[in-house]
PDB file of N, CA and C in Angstrom:
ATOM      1  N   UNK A   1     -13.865  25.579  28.778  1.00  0.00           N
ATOM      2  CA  UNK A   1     -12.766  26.225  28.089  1.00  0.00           C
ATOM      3  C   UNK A   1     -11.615  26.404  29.082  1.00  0.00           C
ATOM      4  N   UNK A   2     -10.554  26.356  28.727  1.00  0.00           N
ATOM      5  CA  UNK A   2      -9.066  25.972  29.601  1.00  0.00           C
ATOM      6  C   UNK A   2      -8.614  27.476  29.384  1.00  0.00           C
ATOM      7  N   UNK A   3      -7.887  28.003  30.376  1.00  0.00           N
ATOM      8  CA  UNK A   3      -6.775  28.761  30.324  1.00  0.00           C
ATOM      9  C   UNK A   3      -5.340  28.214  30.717  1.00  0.00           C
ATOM     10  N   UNK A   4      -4.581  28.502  30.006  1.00  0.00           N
ATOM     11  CA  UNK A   4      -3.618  28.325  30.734  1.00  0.00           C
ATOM     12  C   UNK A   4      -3.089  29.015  31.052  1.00  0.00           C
ATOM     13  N   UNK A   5      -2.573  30.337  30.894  1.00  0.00           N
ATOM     14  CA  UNK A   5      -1.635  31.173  30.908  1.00  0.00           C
ATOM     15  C   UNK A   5      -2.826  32.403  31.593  1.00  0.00           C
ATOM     16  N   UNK A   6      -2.409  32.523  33.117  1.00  0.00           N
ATOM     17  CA  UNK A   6      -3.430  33.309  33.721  1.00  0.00           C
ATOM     18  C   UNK A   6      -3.060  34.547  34.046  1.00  0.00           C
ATOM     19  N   UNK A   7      -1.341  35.196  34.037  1.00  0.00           N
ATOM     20  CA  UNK A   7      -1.310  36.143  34.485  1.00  0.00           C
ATOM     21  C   UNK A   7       0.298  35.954  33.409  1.00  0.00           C
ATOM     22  N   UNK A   8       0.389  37.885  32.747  1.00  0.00           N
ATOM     23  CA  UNK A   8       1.744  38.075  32.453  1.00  0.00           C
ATOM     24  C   UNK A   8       2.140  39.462  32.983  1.00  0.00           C
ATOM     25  N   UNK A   9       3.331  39.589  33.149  1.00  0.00           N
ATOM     26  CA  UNK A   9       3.482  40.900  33.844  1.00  0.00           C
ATOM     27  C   UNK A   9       5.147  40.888  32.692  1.00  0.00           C
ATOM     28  N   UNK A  10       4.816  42.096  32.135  1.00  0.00           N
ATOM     29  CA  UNK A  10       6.185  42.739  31.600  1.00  0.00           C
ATOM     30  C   UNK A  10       7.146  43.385  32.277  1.00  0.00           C
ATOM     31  N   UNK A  11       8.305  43.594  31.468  1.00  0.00           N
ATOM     32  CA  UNK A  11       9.387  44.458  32.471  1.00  0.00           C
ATOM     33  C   UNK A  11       9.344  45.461  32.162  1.00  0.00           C
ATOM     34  N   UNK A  12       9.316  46.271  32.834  1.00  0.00           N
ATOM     35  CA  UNK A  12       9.207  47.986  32.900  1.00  0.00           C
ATOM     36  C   UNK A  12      10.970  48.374  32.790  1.00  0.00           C
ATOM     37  N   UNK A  13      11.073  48.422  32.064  1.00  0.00           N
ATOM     38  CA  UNK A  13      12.190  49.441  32.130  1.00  0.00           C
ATOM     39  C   UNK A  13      12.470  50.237  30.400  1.00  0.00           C
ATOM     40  N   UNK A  14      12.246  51.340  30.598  1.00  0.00           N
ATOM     41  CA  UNK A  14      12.734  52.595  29.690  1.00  0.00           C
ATOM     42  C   UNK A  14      13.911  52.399  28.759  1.00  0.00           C
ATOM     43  N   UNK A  15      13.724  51.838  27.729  1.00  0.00           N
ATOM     44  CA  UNK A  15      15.619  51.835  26.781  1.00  0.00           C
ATOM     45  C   UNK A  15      15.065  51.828  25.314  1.00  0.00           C
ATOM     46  N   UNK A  16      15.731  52.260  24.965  1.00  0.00           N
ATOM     47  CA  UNK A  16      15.664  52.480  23.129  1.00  0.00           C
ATOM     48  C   UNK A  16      16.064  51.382  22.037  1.00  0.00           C
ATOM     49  N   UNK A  17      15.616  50.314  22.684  1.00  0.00           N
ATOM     50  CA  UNK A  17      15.859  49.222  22.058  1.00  0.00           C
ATOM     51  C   UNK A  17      14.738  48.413  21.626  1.00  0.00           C
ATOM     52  N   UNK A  18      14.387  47.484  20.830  1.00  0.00           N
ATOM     53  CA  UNK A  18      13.871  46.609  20.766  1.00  0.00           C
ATOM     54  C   UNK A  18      13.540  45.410  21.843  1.00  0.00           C
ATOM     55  N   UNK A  19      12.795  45.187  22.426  1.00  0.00           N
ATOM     56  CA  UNK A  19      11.236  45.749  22.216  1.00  0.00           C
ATOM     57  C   UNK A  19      10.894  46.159  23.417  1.00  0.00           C
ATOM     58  N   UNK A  20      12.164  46.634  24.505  1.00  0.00           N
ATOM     59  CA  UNK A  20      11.662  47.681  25.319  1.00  0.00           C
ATOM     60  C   UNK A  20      11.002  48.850  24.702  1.00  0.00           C
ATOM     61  N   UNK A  21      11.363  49.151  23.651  1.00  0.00           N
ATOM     62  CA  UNK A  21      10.950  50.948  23.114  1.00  0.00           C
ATOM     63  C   UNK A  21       9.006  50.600  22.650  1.00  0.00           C
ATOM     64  N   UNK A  22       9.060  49.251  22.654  1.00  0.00           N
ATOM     65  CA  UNK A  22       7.630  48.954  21.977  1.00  0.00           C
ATOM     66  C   UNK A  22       6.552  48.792  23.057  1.00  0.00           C
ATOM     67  N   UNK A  23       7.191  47.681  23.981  1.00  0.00           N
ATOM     68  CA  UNK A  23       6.708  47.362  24.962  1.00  0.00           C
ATOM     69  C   UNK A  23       6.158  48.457  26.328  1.00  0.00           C
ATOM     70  N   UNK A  24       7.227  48.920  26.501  1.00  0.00           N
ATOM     71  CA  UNK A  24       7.744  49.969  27.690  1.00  0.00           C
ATOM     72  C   UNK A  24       6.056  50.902  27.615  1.00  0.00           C
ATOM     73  N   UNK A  25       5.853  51.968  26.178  1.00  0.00           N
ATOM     74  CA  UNK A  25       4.990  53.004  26.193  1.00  0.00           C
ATOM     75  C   UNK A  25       3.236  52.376  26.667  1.00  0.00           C
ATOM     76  N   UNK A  26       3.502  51.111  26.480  1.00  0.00           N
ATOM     77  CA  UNK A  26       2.326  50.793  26.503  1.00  0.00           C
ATOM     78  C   UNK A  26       1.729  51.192  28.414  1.00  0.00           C
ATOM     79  N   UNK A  27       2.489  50.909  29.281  1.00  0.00           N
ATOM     80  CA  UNK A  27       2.177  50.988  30.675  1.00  0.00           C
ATOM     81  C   UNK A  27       1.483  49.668  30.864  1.00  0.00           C
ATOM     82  N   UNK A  28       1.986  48.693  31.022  1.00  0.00           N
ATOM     83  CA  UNK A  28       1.232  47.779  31.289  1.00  0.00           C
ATOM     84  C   UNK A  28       1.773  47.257  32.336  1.00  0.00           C
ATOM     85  N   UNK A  29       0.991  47.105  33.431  1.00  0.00           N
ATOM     86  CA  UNK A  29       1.644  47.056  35.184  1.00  0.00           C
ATOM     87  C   UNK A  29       1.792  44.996  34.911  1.00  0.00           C
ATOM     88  N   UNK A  30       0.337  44.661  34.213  1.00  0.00           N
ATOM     89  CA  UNK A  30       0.049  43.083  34.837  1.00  0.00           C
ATOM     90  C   UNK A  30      -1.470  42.977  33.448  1.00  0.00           C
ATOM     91  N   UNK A  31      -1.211  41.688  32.682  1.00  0.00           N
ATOM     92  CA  UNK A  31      -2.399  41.348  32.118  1.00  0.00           C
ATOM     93  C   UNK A  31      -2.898  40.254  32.673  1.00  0.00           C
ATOM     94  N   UNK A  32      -4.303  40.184  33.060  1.00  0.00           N
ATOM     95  CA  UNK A  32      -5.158  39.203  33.797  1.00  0.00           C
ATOM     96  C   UNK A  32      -5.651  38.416  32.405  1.00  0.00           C
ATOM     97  N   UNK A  33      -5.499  36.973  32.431  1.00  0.00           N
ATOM     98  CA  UNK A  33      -5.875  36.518  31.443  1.00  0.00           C
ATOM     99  C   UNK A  33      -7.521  35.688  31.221  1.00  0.00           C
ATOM    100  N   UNK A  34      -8.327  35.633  30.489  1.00  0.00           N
ATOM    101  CA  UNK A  34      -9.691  35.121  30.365  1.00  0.00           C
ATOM    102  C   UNK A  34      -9.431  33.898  29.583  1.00  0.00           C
ATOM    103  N   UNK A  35     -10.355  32.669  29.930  1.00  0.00           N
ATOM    104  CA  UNK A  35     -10.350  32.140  28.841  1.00  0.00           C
ATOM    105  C   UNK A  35     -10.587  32.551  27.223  1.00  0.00           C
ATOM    106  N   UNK A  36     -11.133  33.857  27.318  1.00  0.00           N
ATOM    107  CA  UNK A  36     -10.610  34.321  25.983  1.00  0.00           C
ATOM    108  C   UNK A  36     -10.089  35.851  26.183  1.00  0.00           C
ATOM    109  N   UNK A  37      -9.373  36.484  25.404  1.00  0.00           N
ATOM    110  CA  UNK A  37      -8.614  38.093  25.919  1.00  0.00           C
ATOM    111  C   UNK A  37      -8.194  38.473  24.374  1.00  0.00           C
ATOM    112  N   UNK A  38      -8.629  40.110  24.575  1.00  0.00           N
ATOM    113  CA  UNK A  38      -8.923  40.529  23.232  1.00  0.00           C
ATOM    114  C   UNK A  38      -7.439  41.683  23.556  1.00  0.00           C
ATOM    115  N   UNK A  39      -6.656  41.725  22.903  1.00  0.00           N
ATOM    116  CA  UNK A  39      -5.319  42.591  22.207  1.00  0.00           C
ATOM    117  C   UNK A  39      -5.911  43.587  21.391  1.00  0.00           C
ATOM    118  N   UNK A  40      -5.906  45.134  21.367  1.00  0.00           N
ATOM    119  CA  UNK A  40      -6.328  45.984  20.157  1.00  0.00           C
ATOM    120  C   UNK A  40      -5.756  46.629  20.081  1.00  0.00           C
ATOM    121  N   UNK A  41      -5.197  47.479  19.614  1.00  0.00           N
ATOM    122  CA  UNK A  41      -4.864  48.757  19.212  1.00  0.00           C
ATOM    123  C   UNK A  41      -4.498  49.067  17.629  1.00  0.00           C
ATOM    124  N   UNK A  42      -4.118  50.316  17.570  1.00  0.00           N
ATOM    125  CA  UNK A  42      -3.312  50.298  15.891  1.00  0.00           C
ATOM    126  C   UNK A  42      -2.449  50.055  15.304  1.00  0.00           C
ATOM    127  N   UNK A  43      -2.117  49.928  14.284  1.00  0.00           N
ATOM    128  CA  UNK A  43      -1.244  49.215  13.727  1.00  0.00           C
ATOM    129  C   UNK A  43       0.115  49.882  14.019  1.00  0.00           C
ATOM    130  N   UNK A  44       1.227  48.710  14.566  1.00  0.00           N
ATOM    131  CA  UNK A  44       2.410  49.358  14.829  1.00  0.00           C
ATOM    132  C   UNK A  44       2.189  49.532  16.849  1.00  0.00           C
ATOM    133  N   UNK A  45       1.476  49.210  17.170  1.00  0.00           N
ATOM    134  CA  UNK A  45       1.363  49.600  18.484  1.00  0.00           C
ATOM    135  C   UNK A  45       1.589  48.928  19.467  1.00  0.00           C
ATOM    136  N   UNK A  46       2.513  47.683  18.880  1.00  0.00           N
ATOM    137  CA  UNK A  46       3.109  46.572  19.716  1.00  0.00           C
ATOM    138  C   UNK A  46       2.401  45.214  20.013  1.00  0.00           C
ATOM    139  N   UNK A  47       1.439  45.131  19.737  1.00  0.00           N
ATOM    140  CA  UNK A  47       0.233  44.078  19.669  1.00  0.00           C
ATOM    141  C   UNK A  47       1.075  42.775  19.448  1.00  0.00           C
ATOM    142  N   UNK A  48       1.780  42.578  18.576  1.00  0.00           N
ATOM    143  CA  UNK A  48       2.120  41.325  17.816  1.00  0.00           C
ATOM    144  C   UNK A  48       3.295  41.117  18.375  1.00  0.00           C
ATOM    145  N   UNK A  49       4.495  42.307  19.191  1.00  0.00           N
ATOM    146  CA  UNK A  49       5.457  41.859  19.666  1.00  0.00           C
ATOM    147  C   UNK A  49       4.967  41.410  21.323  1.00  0.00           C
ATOM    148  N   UNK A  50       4.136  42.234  21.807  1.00  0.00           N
ATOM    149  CA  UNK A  50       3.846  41.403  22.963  1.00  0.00           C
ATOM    150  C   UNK A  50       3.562  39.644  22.878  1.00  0.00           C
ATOM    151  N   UNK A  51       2.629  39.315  21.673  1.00  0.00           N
ATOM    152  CA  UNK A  51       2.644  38.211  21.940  1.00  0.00           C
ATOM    153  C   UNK A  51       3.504  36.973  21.825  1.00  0.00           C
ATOM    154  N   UNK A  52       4.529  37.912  20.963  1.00  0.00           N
ATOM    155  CA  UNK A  52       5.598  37.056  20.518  1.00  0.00           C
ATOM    156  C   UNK A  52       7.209  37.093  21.958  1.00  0.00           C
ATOM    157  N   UNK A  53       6.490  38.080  22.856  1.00  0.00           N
ATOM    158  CA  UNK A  53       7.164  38.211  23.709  1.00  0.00           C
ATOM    159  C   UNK A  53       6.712  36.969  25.254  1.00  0.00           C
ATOM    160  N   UNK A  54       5.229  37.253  25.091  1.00  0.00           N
ATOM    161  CA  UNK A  54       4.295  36.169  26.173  1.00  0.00           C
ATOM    162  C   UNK A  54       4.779  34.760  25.588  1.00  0.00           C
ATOM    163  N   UNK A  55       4.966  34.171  24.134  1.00  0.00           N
ATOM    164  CA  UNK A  55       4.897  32.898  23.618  1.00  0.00           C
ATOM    165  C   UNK A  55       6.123  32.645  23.951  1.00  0.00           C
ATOM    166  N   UNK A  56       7.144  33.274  23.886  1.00  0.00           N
ATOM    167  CA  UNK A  56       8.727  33.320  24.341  1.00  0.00           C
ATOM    168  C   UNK A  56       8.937  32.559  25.637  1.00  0.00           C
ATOM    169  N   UNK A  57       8.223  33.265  26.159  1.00  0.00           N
ATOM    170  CA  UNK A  57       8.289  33.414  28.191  1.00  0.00           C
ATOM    171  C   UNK A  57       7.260  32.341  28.287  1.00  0.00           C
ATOM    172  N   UNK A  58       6.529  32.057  27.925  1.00  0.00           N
ATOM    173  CA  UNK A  58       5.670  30.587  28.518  1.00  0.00           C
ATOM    174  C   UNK A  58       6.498  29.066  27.967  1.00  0.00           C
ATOM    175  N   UNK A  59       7.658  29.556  27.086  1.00  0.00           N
ATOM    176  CA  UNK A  59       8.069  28.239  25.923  1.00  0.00           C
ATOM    177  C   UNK A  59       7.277  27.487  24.988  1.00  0.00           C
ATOM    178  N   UNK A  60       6.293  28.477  24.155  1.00  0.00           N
ATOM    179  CA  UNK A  60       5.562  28.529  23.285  1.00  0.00           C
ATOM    180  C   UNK A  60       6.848  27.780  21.888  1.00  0.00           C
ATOM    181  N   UNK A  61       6.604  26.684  21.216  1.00  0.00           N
ATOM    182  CA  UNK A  61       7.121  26.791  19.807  1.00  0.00           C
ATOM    183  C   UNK A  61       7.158  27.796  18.964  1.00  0.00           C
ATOM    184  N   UNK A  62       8.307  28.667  18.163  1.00  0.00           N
ATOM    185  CA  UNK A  62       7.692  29.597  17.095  1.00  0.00           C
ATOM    186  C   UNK A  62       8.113  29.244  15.888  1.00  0.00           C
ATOM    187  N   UNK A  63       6.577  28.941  15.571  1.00  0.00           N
ATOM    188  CA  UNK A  63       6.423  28.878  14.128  1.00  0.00           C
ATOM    189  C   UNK A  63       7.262  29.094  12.929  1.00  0.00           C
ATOM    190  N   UNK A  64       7.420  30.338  13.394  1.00  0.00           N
ATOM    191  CA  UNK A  64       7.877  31.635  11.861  1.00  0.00           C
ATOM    192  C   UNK A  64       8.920  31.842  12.846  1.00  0.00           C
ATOM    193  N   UNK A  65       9.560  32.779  11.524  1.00  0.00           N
ATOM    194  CA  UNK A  65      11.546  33.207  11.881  1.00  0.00           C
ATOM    195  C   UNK A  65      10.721  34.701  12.562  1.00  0.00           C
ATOM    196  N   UNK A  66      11.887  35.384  13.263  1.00  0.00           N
ATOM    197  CA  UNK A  66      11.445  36.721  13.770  1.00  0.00           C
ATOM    198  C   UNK A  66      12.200  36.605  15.531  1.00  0.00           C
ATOM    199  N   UNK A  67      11.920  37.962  15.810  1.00  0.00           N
ATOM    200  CA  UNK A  67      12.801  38.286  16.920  1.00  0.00           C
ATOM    201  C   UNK A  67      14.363  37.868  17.147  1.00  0.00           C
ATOM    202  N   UNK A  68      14.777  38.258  16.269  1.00  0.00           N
ATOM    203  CA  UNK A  68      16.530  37.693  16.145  1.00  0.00           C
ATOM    204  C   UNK A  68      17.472  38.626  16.739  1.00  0.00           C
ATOM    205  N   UNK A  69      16.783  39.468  17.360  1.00  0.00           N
ATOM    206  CA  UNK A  69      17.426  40.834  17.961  1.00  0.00           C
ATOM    207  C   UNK A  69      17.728  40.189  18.951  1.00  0.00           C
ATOM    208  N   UNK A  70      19.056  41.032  19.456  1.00  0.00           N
ATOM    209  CA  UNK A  70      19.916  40.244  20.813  1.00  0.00           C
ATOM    210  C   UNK A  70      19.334  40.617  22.082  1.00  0.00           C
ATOM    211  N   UNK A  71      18.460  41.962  21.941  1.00  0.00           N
ATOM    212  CA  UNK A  71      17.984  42.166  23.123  1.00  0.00           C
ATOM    213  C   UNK A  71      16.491  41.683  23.693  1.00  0.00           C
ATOM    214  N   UNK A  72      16.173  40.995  22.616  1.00  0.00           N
ATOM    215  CA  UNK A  72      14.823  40.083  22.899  1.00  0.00           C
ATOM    216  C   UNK A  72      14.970  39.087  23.811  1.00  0.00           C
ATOM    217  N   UNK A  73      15.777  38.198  23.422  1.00  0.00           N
ATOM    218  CA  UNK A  73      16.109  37.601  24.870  1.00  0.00           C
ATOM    219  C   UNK A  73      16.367  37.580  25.813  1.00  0.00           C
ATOM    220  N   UNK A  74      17.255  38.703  26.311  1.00  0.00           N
ATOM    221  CA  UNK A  74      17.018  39.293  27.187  1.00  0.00           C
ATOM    222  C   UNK A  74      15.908  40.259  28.291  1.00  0.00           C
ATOM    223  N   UNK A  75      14.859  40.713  26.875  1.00  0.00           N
ATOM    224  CA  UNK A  75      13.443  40.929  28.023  1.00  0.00           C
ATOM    225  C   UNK A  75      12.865  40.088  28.203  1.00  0.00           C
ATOM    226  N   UNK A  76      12.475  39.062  27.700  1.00  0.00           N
ATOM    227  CA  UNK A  76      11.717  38.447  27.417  1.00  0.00           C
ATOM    228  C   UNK A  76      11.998  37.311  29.074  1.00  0.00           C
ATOM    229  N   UNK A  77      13.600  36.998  29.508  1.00  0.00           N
ATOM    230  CA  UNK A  77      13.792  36.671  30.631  1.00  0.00           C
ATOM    231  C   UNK A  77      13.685  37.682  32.302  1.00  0.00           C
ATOM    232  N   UNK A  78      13.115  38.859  31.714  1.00  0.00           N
ATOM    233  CA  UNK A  78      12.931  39.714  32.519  1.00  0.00           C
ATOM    234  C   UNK A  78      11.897  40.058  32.834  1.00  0.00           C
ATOM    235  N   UNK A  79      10.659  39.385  32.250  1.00  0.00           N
ATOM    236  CA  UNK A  79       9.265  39.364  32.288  1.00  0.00           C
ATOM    237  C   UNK A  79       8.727  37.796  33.307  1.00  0.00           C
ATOM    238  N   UNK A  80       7.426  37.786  33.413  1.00  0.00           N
ATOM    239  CA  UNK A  80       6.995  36.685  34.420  1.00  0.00           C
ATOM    240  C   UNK A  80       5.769  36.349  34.012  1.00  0.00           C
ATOM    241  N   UNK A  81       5.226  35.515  34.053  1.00  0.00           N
ATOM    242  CA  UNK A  81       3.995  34.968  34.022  1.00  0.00           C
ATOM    243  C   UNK A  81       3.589  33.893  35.097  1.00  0.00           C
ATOM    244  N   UNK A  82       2.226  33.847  35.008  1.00  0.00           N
ATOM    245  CA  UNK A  82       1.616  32.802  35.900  1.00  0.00           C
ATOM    246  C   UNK A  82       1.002  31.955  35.139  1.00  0.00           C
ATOM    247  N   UNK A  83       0.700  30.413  35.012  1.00  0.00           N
ATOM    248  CA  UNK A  83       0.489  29.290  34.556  1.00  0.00           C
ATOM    249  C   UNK A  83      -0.142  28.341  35.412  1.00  0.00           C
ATOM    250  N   UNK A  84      -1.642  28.231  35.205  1.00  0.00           N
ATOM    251  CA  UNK A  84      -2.569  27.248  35.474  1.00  0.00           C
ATOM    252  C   UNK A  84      -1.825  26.352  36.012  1.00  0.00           C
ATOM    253  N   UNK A  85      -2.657  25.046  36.528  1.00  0.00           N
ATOM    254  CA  UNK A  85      -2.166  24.127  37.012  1.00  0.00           C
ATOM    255  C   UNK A  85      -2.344  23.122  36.025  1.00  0.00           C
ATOM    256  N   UNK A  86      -2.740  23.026  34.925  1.00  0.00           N
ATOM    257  CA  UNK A  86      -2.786  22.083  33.733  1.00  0.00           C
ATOM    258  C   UNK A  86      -1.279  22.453  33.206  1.00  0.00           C
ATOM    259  N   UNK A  87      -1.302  23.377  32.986  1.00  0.00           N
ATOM    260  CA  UNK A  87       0.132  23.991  32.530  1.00  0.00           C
ATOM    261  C   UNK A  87       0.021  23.778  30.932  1.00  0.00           C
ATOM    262  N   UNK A  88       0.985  24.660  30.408  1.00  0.00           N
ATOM    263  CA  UNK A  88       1.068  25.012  28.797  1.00  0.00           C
ATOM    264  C   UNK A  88       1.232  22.987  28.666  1.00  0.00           C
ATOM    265  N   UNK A  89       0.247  22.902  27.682  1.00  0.00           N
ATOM    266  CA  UNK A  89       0.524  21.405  26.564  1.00  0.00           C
ATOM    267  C   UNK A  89       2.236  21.328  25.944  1.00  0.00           C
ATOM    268  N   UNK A  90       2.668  20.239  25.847  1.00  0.00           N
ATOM    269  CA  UNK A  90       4.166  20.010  25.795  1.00  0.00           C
ATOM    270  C   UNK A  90       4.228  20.277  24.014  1.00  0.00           C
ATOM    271  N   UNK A  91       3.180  20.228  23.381  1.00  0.00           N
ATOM    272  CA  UNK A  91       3.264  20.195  22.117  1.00  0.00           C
ATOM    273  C   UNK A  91       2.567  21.874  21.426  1.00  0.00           C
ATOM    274  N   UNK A  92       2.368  22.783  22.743  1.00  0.00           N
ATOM    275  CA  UNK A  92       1.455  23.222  22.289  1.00  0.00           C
ATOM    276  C   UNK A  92       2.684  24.586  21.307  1.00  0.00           C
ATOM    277  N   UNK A  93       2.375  25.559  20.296  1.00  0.00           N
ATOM    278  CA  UNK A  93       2.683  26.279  19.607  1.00  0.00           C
ATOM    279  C   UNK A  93       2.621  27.146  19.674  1.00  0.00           C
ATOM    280  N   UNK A  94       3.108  28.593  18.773  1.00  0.00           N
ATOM    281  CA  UNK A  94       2.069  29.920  18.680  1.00  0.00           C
ATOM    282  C   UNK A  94       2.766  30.054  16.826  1.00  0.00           C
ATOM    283  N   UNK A  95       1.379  30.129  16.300  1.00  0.00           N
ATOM    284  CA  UNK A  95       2.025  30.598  14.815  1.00  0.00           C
ATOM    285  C   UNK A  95       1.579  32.239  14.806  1.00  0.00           C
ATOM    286  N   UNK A  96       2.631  32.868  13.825  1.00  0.00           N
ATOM    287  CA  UNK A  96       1.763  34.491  13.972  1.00  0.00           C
ATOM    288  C   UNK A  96       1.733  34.370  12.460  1.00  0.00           C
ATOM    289  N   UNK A  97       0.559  35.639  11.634  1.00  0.00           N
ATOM    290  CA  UNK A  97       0.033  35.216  10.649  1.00  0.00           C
ATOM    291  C   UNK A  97       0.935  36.374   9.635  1.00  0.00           C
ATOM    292  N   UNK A  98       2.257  36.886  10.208  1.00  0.00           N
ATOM    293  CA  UNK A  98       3.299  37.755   9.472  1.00  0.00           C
ATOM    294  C   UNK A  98       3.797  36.714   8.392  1.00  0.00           C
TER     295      UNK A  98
END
């Protein structure tokens, strides 16, 4: 089983915006990635914008319409990840099931 995407680290910074205000509460210093990695919490608790924030930042295809907010692009270049040495597939996607 492949990983590719081995390490993401968000941007910490505090603002009342989208999707700092989502992102930010969570405290997340650095996610270590497994060939498989389980996301939980409750509903509304940022789950689905993180990943739509990680698929952003690796140059994931997106599927579906969403994140049209001006300040998404902007975190989303303020965040980092680490990437295997296979590296993300040129074709590869992320659909979300909204």
């Amino acid at each position: 089983m492949r990983t590719y995407l081995s390490q993401f680290i968000p941007y910490s910074e505090d603002r009342r915006v989208y999707p700092y205000r989502v992102i930010y509460p969570m405290h997340l210093d650095c996610i270590n990635f497994a060939p498989i990695t389980i996301l939980y919490g409750n509903n509304g608790s940022g789950k689905s914008t993180l990943l739509n924030v990680i698929a952003q930042q690796i140059g994931l295809k997106n599927m579906t319409l969403g994140n049209d907010n001006e300040y998404f692009d902007s975190y989303v270049k303020k965040c980092s990840s680490s990437i295997s040495l296979e590296g993300v597939p040129e074709d590869g996607a992320f659909i979300r099931s909204e």
